[in-house]
Protein backbone atom coordinates (compact mmCIF):
# COMPACT_ATOMS: atom_id res chain seq x y z
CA UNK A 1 168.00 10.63 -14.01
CA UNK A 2 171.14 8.38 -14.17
CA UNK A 3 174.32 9.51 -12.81
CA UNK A 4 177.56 8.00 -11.83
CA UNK A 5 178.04 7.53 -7.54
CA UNK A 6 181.14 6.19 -5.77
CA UNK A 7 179.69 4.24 -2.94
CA UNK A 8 180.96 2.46 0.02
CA UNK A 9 180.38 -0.62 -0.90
CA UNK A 10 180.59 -1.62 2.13
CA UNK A 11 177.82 0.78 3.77
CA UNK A 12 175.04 0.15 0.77
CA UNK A 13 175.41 -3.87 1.41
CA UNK A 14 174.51 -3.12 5.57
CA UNK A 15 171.80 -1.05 4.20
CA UNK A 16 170.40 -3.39 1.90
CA UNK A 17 170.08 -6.11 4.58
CA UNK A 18 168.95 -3.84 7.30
CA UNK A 19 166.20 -2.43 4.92
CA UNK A 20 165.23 -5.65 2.87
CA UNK A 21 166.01 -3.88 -0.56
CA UNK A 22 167.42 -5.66 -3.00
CA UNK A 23 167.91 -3.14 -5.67
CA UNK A 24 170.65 -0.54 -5.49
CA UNK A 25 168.65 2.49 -6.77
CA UNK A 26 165.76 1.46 -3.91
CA UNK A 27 167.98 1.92 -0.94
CA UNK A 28 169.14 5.22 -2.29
CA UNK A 29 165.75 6.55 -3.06
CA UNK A 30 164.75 4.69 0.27
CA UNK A 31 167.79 6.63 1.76
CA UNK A 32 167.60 9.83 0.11
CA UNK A 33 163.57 10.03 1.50
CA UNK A 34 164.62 8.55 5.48
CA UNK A 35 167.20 11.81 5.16
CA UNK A 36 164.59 14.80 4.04
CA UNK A 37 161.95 13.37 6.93
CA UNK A 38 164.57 13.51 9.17
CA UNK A 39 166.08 16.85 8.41
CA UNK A 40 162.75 18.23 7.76
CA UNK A 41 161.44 16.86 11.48
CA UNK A 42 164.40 18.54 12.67
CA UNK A 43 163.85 21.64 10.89
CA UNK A 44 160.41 21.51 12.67
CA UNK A 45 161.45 20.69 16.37
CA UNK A 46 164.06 23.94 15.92
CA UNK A 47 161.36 26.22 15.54
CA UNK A 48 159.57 24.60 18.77
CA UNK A 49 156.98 27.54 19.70
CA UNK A 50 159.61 30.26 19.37
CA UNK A 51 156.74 32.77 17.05
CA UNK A 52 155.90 35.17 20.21
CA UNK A 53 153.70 36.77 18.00
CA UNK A 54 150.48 33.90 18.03
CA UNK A 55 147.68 34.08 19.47
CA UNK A 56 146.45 31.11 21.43
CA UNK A 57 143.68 28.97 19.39
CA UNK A 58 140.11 29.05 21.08
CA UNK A 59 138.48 26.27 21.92
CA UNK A 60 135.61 25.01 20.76
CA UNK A 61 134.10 24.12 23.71
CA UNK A 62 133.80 26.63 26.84
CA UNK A 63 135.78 25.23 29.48
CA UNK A 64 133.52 23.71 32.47
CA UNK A 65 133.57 25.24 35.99
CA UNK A 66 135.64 22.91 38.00
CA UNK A 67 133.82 21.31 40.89
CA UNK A 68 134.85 21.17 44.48
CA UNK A 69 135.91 18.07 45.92
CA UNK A 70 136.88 16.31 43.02
């Protein structure tokens, strides 16, 4: 899809050094994917265990008796 951007020039020049790219439409795809992992990792760590509802997952194995004096 082509469409027109104003850009800091400024800021895609930093980026293309810091990321190697040469091409204008990398760093923005480059870009574009850096900011949906990061948002969606986000999205993730917000939701850290709060579903009270869950069950806890057996285990496969039975746990061992521990042994005294170890």
């Amino acid at each position: 899809m082509r469409t027109t951007l104003n850009l800091d020039e400024t800021l895609l020049d930093k980026a293309r050094r810091l990321s190697g790219l040469r091409e204008k439409t990398a760093v923005l795809h480059a870009g574009l994917e850096a900011l949906i992992a990061q948002q969606s990792a986000h999205r993730l760590a917000s939701l850290g265990g709060s579903q009270r509802t869950l069950r806890p997952i057996r285990r496969r194995r039975p746990r061992r008796a521990r042994v005294r004096g170890r």
